[in-house]
PDB file of N, CA and C in Angstrom:
ATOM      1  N   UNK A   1     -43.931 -41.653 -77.835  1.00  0.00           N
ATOM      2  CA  UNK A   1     -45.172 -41.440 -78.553  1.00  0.00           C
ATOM      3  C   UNK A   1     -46.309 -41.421 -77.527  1.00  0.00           C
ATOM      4  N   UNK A   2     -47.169 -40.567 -77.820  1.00  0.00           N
ATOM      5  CA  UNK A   2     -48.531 -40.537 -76.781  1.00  0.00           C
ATOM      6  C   UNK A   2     -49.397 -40.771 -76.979  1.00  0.00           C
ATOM      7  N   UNK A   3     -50.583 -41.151 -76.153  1.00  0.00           N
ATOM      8  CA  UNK A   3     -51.726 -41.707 -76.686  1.00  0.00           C
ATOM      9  C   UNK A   3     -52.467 -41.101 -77.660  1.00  0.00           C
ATOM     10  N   UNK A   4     -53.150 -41.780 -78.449  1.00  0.00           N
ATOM     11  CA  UNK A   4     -53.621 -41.096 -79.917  1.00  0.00           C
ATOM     12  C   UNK A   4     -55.428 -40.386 -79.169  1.00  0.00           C
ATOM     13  N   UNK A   5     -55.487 -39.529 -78.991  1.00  0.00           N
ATOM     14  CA  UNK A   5     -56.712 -39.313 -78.215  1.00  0.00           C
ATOM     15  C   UNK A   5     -58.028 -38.968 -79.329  1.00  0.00           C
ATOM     16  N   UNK A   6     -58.905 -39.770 -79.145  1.00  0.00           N
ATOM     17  CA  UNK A   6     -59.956 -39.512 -80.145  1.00  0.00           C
ATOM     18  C   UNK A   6     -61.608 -38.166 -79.693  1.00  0.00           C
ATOM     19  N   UNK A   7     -61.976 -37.823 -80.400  1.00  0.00           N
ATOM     20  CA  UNK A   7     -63.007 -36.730 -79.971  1.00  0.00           C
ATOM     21  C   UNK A   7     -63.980 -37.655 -79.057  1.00  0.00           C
ATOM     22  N   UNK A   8     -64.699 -36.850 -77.924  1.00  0.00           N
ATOM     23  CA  UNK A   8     -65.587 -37.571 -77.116  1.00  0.00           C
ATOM     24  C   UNK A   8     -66.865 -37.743 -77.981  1.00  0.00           C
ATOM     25  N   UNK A   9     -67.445 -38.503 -77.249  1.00  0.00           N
ATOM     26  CA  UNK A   9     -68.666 -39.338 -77.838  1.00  0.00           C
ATOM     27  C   UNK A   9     -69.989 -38.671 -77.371  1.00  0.00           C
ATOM     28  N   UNK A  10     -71.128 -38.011 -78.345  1.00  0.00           N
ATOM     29  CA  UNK A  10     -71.899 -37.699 -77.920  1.00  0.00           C
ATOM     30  C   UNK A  10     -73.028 -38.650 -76.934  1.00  0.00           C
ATOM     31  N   UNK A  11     -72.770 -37.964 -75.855  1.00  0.00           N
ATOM     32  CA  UNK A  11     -73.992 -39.033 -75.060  1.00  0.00           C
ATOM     33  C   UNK A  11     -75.555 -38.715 -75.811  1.00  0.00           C
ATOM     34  N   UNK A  12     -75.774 -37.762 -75.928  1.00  0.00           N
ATOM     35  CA  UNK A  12     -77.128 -37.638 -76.440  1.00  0.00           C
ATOM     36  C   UNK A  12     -77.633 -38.624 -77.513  1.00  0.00           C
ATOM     37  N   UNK A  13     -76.203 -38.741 -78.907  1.00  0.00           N
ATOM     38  CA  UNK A  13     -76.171 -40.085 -79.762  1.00  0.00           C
ATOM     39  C   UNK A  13     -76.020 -41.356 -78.502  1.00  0.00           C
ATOM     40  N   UNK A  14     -75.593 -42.089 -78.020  1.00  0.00           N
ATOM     41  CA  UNK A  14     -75.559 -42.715 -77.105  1.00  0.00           C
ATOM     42  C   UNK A  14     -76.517 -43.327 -76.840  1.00  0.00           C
ATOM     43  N   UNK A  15     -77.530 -42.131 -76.007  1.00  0.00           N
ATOM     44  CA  UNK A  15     -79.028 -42.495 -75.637  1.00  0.00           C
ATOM     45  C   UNK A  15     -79.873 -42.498 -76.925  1.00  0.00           C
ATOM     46  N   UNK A  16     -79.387 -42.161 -77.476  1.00  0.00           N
ATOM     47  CA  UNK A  16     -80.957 -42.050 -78.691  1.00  0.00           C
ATOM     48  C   UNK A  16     -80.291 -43.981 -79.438  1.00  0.00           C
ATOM     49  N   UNK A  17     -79.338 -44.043 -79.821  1.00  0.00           N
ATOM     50  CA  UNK A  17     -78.881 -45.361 -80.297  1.00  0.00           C
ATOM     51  C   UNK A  17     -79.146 -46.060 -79.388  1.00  0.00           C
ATOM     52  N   UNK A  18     -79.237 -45.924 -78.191  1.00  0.00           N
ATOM     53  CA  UNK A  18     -79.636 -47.371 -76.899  1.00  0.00           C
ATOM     54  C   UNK A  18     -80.914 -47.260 -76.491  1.00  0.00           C
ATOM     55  N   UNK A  19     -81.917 -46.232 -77.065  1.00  0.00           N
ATOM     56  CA  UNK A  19     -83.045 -46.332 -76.519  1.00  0.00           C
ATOM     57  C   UNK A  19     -83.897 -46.523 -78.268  1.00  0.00           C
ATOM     58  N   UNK A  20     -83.699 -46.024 -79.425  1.00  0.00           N
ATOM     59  CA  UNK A  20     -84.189 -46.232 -80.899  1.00  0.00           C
ATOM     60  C   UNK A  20     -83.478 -47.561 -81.981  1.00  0.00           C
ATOM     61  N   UNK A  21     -82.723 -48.231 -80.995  1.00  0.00           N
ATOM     62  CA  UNK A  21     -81.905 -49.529 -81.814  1.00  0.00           C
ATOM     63  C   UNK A  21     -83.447 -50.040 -82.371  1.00  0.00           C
ATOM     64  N   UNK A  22     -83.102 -50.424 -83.511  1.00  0.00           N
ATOM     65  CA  UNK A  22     -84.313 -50.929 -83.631  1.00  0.00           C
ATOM     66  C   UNK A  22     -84.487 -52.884 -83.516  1.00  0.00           C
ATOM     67  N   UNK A  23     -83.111 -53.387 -83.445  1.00  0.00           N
ATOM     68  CA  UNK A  23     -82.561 -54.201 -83.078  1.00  0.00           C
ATOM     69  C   UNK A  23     -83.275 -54.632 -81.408  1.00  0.00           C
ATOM     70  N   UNK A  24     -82.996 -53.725 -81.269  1.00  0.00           N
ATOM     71  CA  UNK A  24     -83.420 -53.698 -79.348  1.00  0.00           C
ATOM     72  C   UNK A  24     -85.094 -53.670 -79.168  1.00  0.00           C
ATOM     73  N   UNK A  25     -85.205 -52.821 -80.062  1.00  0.00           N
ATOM     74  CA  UNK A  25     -86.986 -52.543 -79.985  1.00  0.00           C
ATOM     75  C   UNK A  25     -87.895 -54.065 -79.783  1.00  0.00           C
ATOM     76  N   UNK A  26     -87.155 -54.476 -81.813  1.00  0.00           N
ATOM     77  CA  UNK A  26     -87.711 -55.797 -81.823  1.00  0.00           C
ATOM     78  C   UNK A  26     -87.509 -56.894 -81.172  1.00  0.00           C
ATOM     79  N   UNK A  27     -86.667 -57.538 -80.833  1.00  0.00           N
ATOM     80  CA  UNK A  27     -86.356 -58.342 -79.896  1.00  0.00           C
ATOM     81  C   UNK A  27     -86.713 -57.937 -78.817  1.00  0.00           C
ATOM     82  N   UNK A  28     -86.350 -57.542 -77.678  1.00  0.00           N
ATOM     83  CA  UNK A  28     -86.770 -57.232 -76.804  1.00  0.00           C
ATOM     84  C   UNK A  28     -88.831 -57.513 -76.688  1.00  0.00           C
ATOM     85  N   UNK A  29     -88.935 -56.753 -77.564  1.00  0.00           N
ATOM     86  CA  UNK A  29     -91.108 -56.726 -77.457  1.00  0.00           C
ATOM     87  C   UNK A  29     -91.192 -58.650 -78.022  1.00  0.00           C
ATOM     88  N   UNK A  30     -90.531 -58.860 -78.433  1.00  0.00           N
ATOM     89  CA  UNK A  30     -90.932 -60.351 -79.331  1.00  0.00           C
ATOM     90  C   UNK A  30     -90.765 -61.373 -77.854  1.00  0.00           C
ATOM     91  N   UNK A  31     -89.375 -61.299 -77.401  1.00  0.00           N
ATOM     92  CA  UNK A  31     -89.227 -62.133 -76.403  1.00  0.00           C
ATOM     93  C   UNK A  31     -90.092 -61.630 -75.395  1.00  0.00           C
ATOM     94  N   UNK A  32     -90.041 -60.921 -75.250  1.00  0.00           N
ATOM     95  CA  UNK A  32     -91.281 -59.924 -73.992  1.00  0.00           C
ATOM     96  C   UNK A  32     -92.563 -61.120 -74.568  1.00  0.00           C
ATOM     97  N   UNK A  33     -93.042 -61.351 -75.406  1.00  0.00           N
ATOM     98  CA  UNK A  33     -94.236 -61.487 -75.674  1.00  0.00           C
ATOM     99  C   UNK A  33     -94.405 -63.277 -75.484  1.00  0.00           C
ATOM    100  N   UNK A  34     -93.458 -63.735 -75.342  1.00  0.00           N
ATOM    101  CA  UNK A  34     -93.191 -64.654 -75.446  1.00  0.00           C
ATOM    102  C   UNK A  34     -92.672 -65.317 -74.029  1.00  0.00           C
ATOM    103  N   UNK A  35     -92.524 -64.150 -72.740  1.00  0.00           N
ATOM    104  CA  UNK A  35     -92.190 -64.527 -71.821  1.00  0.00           C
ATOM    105  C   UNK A  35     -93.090 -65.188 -70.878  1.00  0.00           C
ATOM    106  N   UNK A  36     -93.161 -66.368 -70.330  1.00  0.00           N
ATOM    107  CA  UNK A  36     -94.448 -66.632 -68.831  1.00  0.00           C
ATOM    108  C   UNK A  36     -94.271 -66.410 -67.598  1.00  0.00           C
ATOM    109  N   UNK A  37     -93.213 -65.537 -67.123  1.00  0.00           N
ATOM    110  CA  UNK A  37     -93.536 -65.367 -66.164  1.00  0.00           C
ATOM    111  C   UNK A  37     -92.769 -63.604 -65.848  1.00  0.00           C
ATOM    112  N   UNK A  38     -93.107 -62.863 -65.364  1.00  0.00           N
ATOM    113  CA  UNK A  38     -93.193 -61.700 -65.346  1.00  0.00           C
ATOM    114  C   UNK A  38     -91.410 -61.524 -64.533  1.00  0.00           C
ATOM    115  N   UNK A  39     -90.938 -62.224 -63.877  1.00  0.00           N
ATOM    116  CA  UNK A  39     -89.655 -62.589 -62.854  1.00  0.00           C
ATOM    117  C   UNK A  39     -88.467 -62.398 -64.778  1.00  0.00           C
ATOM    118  N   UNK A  40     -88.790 -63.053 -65.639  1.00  0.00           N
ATOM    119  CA  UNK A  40     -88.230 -63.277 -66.684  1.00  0.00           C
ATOM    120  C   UNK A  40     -88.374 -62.132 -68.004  1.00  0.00           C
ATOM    121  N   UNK A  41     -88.712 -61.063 -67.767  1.00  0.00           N
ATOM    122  CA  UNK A  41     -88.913 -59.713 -68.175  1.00  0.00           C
ATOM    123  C   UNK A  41     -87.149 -59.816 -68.647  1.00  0.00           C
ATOM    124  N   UNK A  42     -86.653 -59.406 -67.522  1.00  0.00           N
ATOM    125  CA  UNK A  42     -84.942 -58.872 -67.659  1.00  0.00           C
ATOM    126  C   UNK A  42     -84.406 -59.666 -68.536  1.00  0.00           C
ATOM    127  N   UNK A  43     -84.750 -61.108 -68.625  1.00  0.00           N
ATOM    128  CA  UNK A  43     -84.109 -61.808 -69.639  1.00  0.00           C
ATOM    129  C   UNK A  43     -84.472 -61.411 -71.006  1.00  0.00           C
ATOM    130  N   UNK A  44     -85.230 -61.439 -71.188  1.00  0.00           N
ATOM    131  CA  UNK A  44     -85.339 -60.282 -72.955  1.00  0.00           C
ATOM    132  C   UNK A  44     -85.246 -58.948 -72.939  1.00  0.00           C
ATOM    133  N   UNK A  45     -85.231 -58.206 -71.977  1.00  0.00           N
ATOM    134  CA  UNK A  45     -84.630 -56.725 -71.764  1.00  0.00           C
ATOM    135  C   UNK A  45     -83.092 -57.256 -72.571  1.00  0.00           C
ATOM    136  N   UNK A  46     -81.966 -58.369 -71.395  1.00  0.00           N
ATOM    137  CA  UNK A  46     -80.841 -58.847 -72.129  1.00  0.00           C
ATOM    138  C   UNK A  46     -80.794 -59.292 -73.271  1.00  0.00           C
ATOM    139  N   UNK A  47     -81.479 -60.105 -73.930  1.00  0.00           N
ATOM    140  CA  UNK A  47     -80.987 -60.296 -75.399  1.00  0.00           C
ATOM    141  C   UNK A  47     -81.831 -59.045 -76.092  1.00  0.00           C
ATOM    142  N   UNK A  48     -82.723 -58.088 -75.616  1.00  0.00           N
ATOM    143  CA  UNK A  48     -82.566 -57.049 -76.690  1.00  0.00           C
ATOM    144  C   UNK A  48     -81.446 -56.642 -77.011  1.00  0.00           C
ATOM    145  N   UNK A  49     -80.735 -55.797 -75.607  1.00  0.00           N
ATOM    146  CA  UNK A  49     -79.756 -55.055 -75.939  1.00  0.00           C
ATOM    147  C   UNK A  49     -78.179 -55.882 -76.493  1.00  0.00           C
ATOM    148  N   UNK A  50     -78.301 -57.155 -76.066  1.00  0.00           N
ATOM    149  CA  UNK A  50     -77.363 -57.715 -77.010  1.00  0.00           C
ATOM    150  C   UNK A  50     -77.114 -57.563 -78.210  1.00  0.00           C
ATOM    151  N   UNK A  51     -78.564 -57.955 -78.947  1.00  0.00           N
ATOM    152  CA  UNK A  51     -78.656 -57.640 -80.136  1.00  0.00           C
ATOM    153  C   UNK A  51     -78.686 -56.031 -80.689  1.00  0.00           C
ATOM    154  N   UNK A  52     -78.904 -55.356 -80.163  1.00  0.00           N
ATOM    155  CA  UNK A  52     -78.622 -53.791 -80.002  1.00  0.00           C
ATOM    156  C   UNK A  52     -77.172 -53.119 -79.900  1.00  0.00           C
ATOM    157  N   UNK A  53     -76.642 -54.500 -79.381  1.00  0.00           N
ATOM    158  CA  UNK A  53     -74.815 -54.237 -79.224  1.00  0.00           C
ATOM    159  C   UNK A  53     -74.428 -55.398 -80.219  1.00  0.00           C
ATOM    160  N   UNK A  54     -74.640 -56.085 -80.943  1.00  0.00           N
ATOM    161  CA  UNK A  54     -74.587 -56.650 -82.206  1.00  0.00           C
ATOM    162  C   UNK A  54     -74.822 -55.876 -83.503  1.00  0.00           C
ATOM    163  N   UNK A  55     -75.967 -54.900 -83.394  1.00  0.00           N
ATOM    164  CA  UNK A  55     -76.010 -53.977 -84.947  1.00  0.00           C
ATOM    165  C   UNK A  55     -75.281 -53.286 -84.666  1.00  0.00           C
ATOM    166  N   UNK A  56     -75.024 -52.444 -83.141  1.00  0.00           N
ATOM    167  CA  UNK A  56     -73.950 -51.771 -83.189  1.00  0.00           C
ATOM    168  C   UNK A  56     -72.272 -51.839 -83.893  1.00  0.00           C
ATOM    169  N   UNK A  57     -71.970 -52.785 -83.518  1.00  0.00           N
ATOM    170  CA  UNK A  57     -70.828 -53.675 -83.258  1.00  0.00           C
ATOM    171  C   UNK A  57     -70.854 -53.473 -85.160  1.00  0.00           C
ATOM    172  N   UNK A  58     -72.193 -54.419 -85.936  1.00  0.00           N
ATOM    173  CA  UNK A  58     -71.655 -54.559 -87.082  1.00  0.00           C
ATOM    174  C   UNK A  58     -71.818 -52.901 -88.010  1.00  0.00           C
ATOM    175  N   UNK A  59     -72.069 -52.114 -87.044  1.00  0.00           N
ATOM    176  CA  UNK A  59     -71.972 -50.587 -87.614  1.00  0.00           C
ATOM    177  C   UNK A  59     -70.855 -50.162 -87.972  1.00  0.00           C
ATOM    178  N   UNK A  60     -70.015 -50.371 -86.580  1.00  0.00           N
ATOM    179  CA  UNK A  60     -68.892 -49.913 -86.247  1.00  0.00           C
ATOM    180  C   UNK A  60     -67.979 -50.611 -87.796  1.00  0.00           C
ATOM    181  N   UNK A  61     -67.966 -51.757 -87.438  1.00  0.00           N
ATOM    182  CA  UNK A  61     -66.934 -52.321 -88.324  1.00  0.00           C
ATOM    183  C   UNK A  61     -67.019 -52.374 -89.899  1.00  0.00           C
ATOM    184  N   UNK A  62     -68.391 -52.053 -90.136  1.00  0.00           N
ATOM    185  CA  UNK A  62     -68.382 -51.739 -91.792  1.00  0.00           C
ATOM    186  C   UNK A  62     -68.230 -50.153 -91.939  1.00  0.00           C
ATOM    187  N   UNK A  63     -68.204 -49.221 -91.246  1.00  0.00           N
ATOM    188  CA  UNK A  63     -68.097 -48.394 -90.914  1.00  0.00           C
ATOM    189  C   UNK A  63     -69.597 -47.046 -91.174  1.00  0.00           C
ATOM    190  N   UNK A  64     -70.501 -47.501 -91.359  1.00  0.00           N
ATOM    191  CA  UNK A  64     -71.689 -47.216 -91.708  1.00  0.00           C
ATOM    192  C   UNK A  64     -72.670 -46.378 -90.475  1.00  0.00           C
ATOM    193  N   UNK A  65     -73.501 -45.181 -90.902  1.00  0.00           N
ATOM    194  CA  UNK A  65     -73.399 -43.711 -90.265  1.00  0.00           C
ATOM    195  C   UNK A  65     -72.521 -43.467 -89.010  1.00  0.00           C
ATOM    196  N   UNK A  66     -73.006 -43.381 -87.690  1.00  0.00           N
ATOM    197  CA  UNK A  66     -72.235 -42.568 -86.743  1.00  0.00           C
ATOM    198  C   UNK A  66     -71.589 -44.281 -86.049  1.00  0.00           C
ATOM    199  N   UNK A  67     -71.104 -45.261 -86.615  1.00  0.00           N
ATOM    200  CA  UNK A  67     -70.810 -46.318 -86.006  1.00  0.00           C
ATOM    201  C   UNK A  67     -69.534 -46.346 -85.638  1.00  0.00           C
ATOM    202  N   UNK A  68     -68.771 -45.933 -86.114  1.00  0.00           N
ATOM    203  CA  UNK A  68     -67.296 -45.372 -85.752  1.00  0.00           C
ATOM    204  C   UNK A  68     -66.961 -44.874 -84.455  1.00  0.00           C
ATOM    205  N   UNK A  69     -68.005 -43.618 -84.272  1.00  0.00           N
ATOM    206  CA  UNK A  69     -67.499 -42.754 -83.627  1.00  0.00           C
ATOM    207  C   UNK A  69     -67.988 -43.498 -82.030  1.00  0.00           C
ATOM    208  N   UNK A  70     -69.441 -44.291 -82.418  1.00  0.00           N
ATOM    209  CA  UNK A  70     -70.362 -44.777 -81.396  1.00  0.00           C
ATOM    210  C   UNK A  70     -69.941 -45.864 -80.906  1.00  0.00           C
ATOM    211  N   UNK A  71     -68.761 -46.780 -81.541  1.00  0.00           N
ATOM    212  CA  UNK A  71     -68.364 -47.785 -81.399  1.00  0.00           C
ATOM    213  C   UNK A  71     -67.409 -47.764 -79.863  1.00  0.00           C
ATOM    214  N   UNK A  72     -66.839 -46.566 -79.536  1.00  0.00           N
ATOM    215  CA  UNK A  72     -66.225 -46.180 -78.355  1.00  0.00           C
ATOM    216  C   UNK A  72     -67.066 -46.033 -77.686  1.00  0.00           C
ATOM    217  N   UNK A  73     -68.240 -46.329 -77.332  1.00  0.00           N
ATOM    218  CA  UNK A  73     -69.123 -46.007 -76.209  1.00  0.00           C
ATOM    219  C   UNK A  73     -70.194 -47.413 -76.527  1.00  0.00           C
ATOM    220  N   UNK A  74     -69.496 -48.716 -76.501  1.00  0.00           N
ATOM    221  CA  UNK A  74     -70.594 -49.798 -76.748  1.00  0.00           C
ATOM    222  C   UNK A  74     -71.072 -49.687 -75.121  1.00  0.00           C
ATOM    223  N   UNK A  75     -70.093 -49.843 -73.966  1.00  0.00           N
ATOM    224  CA  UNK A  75     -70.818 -50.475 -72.791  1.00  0.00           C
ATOM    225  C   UNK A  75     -71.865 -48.960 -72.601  1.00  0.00           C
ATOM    226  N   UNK A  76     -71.917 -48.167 -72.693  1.00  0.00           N
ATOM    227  CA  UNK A  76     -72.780 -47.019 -72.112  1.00  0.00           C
ATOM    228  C   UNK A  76     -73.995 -47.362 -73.381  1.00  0.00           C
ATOM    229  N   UNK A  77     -74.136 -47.532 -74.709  1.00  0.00           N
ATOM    230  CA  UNK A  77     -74.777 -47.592 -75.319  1.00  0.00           C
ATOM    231  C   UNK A  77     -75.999 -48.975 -75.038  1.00  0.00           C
ATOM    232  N   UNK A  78     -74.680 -49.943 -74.322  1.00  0.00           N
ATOM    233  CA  UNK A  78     -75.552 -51.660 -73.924  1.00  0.00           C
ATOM    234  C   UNK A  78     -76.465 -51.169 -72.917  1.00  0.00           C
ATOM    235  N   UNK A  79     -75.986 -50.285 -71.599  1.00  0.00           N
ATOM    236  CA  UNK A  79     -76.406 -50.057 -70.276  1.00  0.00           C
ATOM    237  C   UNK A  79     -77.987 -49.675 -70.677  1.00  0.00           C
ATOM    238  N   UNK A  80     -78.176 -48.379 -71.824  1.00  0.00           N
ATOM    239  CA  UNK A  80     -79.211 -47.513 -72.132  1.00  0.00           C
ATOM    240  C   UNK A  80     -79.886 -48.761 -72.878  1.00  0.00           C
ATOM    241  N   UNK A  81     -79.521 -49.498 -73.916  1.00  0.00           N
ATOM    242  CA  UNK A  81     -80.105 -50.665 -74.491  1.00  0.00           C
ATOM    243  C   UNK A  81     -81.052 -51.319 -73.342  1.00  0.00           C
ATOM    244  N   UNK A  82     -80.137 -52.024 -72.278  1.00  0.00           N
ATOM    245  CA  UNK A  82     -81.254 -52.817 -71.604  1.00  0.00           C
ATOM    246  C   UNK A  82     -81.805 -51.971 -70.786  1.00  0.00           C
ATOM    247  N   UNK A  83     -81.910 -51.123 -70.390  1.00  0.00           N
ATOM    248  CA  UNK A  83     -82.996 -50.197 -69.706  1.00  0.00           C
ATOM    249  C   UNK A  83     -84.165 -50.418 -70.804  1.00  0.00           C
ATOM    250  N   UNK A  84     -83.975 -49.472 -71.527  1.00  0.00           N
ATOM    251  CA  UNK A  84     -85.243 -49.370 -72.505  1.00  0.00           C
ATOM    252  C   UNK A  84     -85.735 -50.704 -73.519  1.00  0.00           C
ATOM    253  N   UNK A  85     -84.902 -51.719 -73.328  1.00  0.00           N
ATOM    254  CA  UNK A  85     -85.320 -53.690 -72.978  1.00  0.00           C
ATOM    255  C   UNK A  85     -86.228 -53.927 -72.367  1.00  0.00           C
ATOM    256  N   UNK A  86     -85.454 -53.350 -71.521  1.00  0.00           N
ATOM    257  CA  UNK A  86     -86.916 -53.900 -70.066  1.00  0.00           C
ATOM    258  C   UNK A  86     -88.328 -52.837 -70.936  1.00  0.00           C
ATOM    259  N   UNK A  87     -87.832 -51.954 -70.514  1.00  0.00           N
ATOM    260  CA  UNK A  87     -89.376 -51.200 -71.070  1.00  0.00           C
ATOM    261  C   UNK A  87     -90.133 -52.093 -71.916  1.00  0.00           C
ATOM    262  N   UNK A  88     -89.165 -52.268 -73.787  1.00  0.00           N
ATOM    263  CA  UNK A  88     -90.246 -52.640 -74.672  1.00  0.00           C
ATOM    264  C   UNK A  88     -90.222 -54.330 -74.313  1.00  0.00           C
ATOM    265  N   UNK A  89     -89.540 -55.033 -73.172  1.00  0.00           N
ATOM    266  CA  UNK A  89     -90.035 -56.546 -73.058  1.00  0.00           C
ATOM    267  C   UNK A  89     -91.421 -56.228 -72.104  1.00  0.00           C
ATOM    268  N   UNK A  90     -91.657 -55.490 -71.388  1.00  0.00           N
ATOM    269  CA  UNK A  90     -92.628 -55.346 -70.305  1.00  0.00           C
ATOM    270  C   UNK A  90     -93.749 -55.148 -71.232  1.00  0.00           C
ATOM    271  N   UNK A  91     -93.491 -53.883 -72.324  1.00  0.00           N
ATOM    272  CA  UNK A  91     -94.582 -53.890 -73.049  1.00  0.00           C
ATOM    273  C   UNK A  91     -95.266 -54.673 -73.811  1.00  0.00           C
ATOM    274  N   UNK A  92     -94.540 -55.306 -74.439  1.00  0.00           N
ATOM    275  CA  UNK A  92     -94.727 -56.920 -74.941  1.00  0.00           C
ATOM    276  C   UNK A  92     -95.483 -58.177 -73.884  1.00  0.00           C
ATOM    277  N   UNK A  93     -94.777 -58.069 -72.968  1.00  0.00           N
ATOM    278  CA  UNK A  93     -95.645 -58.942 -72.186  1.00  0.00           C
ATOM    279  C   UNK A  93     -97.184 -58.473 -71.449  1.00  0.00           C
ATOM    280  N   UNK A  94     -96.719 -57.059 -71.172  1.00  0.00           N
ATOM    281  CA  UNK A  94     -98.490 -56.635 -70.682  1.00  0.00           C
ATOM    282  C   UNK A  94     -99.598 -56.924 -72.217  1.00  0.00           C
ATOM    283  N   UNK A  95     -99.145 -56.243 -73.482  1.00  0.00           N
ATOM    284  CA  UNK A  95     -99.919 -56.525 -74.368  1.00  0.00           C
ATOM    285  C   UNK A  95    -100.536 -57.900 -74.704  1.00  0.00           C
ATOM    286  N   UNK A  96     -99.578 -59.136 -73.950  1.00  0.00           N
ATOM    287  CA  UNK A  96     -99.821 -60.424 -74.225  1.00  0.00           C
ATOM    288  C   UNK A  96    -100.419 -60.970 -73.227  1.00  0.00           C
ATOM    289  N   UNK A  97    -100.152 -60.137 -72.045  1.00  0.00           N
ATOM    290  CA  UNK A  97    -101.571 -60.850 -70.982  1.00  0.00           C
ATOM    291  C   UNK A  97    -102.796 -60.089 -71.372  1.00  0.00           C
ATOM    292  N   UNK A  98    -102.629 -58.817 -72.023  1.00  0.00           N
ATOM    293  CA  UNK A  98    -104.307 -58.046 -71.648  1.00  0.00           C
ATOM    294  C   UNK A  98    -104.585 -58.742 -73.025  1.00  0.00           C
ATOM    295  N   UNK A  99    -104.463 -59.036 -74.031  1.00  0.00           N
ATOM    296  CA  UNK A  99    -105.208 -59.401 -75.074  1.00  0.00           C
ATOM    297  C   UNK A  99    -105.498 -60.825 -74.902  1.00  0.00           C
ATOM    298  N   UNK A 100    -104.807 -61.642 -74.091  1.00  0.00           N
ATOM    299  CA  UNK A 100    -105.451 -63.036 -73.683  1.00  0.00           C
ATOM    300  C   UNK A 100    -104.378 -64.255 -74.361  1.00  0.00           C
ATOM    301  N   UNK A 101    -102.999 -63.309 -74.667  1.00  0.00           N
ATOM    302  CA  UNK A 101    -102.402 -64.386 -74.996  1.00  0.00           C
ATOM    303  C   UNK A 101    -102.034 -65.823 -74.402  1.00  0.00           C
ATOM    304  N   UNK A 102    -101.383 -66.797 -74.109  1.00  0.00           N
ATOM    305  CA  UNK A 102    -101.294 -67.912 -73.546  1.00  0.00           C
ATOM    306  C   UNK A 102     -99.721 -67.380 -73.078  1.00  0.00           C
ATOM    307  N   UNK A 103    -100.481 -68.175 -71.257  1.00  0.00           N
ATOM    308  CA  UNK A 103     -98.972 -67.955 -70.381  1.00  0.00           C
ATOM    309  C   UNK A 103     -98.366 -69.024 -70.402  1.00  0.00           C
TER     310      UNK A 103
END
């Protein structure tokens, strides 16, 4: 018997799910906002996309829109997650120094 080979995974879905999680968005800007010291950015970039690979994850397994198919591409989907982490934690934290939040 041979391997059961499944259709490839659109990267374009990929990037748009690791950069529009909305999972990732929020977290990511919340802990961002919440961070004091600018060295600690990456650490809520990481639990965005965790949580970004958590809605994923519970996509996949209830089987709900493209989660199936996207579920074969979690680590490429995590990679694009914390990239665009960092982005919305950075943004979160610049918004929280320029408006005068507390460091």
């Amino acid at each position: 018997m041979g391997p059961d080979f499944q259709p490839d995974v659109p990267l374009g879905e990929v990037l748009l799910y690791g950069v529009l999680n909305p999972a990732t968005i929020i977290v990511a800007y919340i802990l961002g906002q919440r961070v004091d010291d600018k060295s600690k950015i990456i650490l809520a970039a990481f639990g965005g996309a965790i949580s970004g690979s958590a809605l994923l994850y519970l996509l996949t397994l209830f089987r709900l829109f493209d989660g199936p198919t996207l579920g074969r591409a979690a680590a490429g989907a995590f990679i694009v997650s914390l990239v665009a982490g960092f982005v919305y934690a950075a943004a979160g934290y610049a918004i929280k120094s320029r408006t005068g939040g507390e460091k």
